[in-house]
C-alpha atoms as a PDB file:
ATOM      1  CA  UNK A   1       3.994  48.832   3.807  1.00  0.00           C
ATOM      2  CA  UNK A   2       6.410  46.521   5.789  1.00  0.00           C
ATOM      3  CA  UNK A   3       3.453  44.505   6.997  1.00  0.00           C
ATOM      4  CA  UNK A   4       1.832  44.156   3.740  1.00  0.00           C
ATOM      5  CA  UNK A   5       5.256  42.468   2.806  1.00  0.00           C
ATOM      6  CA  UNK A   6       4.911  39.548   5.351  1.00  0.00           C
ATOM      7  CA  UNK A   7       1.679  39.068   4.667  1.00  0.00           C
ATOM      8  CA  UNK A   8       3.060  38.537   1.107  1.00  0.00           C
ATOM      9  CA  UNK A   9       6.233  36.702   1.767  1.00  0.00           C
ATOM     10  CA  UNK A  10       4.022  34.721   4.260  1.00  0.00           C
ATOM     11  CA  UNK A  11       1.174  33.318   1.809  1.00  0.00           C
ATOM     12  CA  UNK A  12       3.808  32.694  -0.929  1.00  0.00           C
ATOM     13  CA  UNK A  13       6.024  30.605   1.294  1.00  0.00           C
ATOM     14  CA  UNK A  14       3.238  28.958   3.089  1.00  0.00           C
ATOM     15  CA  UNK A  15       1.620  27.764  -0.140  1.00  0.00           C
ATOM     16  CA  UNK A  16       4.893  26.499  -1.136  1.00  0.00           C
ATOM     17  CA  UNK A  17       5.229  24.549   1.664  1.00  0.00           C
ATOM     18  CA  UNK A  18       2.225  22.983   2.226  1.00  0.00           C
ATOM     19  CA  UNK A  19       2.251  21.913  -1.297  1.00  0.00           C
ATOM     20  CA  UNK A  20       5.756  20.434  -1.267  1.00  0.00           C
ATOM     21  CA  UNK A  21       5.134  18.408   2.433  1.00  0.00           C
ATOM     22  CA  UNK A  22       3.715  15.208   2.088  1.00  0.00           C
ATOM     23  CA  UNK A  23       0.274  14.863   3.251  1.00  0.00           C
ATOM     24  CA  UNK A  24      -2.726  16.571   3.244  1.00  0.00           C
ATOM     25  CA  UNK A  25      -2.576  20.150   5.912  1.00  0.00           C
ATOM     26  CA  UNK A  26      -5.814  21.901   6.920  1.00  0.00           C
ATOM     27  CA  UNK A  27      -6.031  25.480   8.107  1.00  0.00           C
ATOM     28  CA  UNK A  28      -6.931  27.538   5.123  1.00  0.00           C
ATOM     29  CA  UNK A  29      -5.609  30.402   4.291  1.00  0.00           C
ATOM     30  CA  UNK A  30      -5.200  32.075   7.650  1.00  0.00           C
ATOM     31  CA  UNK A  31      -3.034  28.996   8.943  1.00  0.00           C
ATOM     32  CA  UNK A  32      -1.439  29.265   5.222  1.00  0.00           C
ATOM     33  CA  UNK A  33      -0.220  32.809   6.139  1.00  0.00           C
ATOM     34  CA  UNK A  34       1.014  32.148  10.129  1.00  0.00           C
ATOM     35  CA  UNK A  35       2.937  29.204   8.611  1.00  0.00           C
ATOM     36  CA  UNK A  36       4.526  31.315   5.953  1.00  0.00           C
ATOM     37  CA  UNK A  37       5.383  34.376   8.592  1.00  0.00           C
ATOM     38  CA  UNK A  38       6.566  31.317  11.404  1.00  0.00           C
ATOM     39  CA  UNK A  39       8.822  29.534   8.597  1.00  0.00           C
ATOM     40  CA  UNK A  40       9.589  33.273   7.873  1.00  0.00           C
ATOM     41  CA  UNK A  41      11.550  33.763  11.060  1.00  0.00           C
ATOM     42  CA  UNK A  42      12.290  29.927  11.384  1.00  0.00           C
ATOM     43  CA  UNK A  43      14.352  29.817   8.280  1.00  0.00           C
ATOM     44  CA  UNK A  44      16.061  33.387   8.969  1.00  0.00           C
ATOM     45  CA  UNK A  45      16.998  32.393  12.062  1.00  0.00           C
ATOM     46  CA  UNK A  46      18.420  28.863  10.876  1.00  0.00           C
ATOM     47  CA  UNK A  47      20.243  30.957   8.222  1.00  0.00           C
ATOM     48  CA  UNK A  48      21.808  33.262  10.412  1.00  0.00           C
ATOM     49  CA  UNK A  49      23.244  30.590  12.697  1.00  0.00           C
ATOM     50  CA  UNK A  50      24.636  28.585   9.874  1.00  0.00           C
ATOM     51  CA  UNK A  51      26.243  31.755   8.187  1.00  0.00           C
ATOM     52  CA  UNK A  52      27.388  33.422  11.474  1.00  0.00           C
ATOM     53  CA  UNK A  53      27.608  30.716  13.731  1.00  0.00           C
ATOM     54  CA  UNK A  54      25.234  32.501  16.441  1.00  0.00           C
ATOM     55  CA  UNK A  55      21.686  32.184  16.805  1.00  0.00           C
ATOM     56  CA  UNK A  56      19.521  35.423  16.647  1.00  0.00           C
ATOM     57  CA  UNK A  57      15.730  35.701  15.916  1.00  0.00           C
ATOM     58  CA  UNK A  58      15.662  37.366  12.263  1.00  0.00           C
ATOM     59  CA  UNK A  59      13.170  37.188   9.536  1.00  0.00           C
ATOM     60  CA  UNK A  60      13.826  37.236   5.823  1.00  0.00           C
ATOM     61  CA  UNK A  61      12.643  39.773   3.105  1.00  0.00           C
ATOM     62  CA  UNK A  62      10.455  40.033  -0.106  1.00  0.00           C
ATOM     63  CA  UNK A  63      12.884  38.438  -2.113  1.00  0.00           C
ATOM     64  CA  UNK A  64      13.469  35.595  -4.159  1.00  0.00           C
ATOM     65  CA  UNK A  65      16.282  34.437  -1.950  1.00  0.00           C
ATOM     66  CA  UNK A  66      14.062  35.185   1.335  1.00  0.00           C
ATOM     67  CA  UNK A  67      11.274  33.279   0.080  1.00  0.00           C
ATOM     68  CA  UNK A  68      13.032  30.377  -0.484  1.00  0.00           C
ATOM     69  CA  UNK A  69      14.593  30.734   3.124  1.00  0.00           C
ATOM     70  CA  UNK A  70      11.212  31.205   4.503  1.00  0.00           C
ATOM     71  CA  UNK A  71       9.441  28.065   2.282  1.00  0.00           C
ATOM     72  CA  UNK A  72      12.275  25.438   4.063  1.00  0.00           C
ATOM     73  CA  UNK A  73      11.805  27.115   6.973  1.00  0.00           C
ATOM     74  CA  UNK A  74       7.788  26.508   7.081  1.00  0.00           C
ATOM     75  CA  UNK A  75       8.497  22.992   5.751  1.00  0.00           C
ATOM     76  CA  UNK A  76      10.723  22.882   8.858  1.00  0.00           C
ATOM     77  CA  UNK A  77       7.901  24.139  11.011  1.00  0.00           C
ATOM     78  CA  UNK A  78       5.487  21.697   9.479  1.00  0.00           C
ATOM     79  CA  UNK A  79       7.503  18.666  10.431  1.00  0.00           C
ATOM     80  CA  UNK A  80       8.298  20.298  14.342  1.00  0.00           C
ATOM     81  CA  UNK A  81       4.375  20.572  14.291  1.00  0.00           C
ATOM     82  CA  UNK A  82       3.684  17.179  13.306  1.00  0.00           C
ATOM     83  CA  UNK A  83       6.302  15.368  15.213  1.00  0.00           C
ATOM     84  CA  UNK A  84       5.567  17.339  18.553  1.00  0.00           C
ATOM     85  CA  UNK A  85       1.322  16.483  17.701  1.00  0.00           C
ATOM     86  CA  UNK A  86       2.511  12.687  16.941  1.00  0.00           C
ATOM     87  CA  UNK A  87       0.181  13.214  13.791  1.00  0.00           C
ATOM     88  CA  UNK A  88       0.842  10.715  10.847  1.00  0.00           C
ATOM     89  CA  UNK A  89       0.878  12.169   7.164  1.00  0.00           C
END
């Protein structure tokens, strides 16, 4: 049941994202749900490091709270993508 969770949390929040960041992002709805699962862990881990001070590879849960940790997370992802593939929104 745990994995049908992220596959959940990770649609939701990659939806979200890709329709806040500017710009038009292809993938469908495969790349829709790695984006959601990467911002996932992404914004976890941010959040742990900013609340503890120390940087540890977590992931957030089916919650309100750890979907909006996961959505700026995959908006941070997005912009690491496109600034590492120099491609212009």
């Amino acid at each position: 049941m745990n994995i049908l969770a992220w596959l959940i949390l990770g649609l939701i929040a990659g939806a979200i994202a890709k329709a806040i960041y500017p710009g038009h992002q292809s993938g469908g709805i495969l790349g829709t749900l790695i984006l959601g699962v990467i911002g996932a862990f992404v914004g976890g881990s941010i959040y742990t490091l900013l609340t503890t001070g120390s940087l540890a590879l977590t992931a957030t849960g089916l919650s309100i709270g750890g979907v909006i940790i996961a959505v700026l997370g995959a908006i941070v992802a997005l912009f690491i993508y496109y600034a590492a593939t120099k491609r212009t929104v």
